[in-house]
Protein backbone atom coordinates (compact mmCIF):
# COMPACT_ATOMS: atom_id res chain seq x y z
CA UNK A 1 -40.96 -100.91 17.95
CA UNK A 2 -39.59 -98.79 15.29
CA UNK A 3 -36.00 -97.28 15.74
CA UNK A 4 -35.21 -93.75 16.48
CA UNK A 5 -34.34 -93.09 12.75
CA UNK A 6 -37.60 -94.27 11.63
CA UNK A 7 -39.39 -92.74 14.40
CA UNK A 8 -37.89 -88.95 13.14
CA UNK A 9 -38.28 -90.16 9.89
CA UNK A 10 -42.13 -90.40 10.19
CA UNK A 11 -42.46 -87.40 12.78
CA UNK A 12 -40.59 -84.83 9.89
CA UNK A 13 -43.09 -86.32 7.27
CA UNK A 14 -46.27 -85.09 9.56
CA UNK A 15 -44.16 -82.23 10.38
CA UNK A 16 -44.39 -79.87 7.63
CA UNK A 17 -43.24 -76.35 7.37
CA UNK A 18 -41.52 -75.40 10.14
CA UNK A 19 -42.58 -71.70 10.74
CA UNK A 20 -39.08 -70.54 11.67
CA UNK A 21 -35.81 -70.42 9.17
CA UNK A 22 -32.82 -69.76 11.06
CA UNK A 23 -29.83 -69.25 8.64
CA UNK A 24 -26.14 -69.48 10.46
CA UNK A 25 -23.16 -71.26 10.58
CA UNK A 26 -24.41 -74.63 12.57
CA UNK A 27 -21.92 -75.10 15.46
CA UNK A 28 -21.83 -77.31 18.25
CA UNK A 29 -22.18 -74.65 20.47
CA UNK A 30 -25.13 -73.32 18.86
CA UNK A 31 -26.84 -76.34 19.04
CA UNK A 32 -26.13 -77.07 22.43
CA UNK A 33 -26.84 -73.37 23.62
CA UNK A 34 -30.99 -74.21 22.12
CA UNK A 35 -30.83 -77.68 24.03
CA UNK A 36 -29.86 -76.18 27.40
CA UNK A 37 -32.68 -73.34 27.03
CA UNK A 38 -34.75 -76.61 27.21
CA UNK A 39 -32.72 -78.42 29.74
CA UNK A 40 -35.64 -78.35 32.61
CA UNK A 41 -37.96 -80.02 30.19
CA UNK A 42 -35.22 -82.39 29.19
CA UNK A 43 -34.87 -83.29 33.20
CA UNK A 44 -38.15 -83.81 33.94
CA UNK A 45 -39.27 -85.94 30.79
CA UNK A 46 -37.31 -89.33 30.36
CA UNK A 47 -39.03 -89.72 27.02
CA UNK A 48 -37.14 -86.87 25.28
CA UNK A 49 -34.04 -86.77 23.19
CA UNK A 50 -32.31 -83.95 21.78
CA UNK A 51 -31.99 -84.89 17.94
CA UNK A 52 -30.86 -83.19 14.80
CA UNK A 53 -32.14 -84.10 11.49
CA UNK A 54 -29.94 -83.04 7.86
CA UNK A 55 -31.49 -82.59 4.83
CA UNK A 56 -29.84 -81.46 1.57
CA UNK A 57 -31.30 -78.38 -0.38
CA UNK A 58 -31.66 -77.39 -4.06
CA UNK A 59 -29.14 -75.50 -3.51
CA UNK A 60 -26.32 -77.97 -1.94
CA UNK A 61 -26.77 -76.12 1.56
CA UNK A 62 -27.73 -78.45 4.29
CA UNK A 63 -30.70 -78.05 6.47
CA UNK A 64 -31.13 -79.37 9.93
CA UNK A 65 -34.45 -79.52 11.96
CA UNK A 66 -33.20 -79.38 15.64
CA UNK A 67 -36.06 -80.60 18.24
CA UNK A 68 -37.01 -82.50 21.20
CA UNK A 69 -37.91 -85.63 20.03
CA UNK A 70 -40.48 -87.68 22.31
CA UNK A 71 -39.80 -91.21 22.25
CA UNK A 72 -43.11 -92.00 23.83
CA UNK A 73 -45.20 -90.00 21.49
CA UNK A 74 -43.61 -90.65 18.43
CA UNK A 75 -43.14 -86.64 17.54
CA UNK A 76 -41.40 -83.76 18.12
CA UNK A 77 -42.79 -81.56 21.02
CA UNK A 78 -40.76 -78.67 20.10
CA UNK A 79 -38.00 -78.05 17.34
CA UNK A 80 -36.81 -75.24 14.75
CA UNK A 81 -35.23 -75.49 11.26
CA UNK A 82 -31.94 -74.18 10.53
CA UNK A 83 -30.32 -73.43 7.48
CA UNK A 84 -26.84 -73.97 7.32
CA UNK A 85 -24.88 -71.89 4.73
CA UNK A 86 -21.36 -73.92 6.57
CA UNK A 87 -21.58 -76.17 9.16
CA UNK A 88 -18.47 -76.94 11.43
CA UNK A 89 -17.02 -80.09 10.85
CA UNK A 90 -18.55 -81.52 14.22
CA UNK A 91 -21.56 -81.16 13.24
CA UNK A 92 -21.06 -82.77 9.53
CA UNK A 93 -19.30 -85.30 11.12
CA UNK A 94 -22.30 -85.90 13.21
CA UNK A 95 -24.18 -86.65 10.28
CA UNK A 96 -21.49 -88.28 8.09
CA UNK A 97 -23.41 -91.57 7.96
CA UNK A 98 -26.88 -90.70 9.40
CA UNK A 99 -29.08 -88.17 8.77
CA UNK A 100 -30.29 -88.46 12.49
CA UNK A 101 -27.96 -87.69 15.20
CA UNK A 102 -28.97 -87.58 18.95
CA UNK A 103 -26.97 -86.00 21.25
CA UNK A 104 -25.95 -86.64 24.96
C-alpha cells in the first residue's frame, strides 16, 4: 500500500489545474477555518484526511493545494489552491521537511 505522501503525490499529478487561485497570507487559522466548513463530511467519512500540499513557484512564492484527501480512493474529493505571497511560520514549519502535511 503506498504511503500518504505517495498517495498525494499521484492524486496532484491527475489533478491538474485547480480552477480556483486564492492568494493570502496562509495561516493556521485560515486553513483550519476551510477544514471545519467541511467538518460534517470529515465526521461521517473515516477515509478522509485534511492535507496540505507546498509547491514552490517561478517566482519563489509557495503554493499549497489544501483538500480532503480520501485514503480509500486514492484522490482528493474536494480541495482549492492557494497562493501564498507569506506564510506564517506554522504553516512553513509544517512543511519544513515534507511537502505533505496532514493535520489533526
Amino acid at each position: 500500500m503506498l504511503s500518504l505522501l505517495a498517495m498525494v503525490l499521484v492524486a496532484l499529478g491527475g489533478m491538474g489545474a485547480v480552477a480556483v487561485v486564492y492568494v493570502v497570507v496562509v495561516t493556521i487559522e485560515y486553513l483550519a477555518d476551510w477544514f471545519r466548513a467541511r467538518s460534517e463530511r470529515l465526521q461521517t467519512d473515516p477515509d478522509l484526511r485534511c492535507v496540505t500540499v507546498s509547491e514552490s513557484i517561478r517566482d519563489g512564492n509557495v503554493a499549497y493545494v489544501q483538500g480532503l484527501f480520501d485514503t480509500s480512493r486514492e484522490q482528493f474529493v474536494d480541495s482549492r489552491r492557494i497562493e501564498g505571497k507569506q506564510a506564517d511560520d506554522r504553516v512553513r514549519n509544517a512543511h519544513a521537511h515534507h511537502q505533505v502535511a496532514v493535520w489533526g
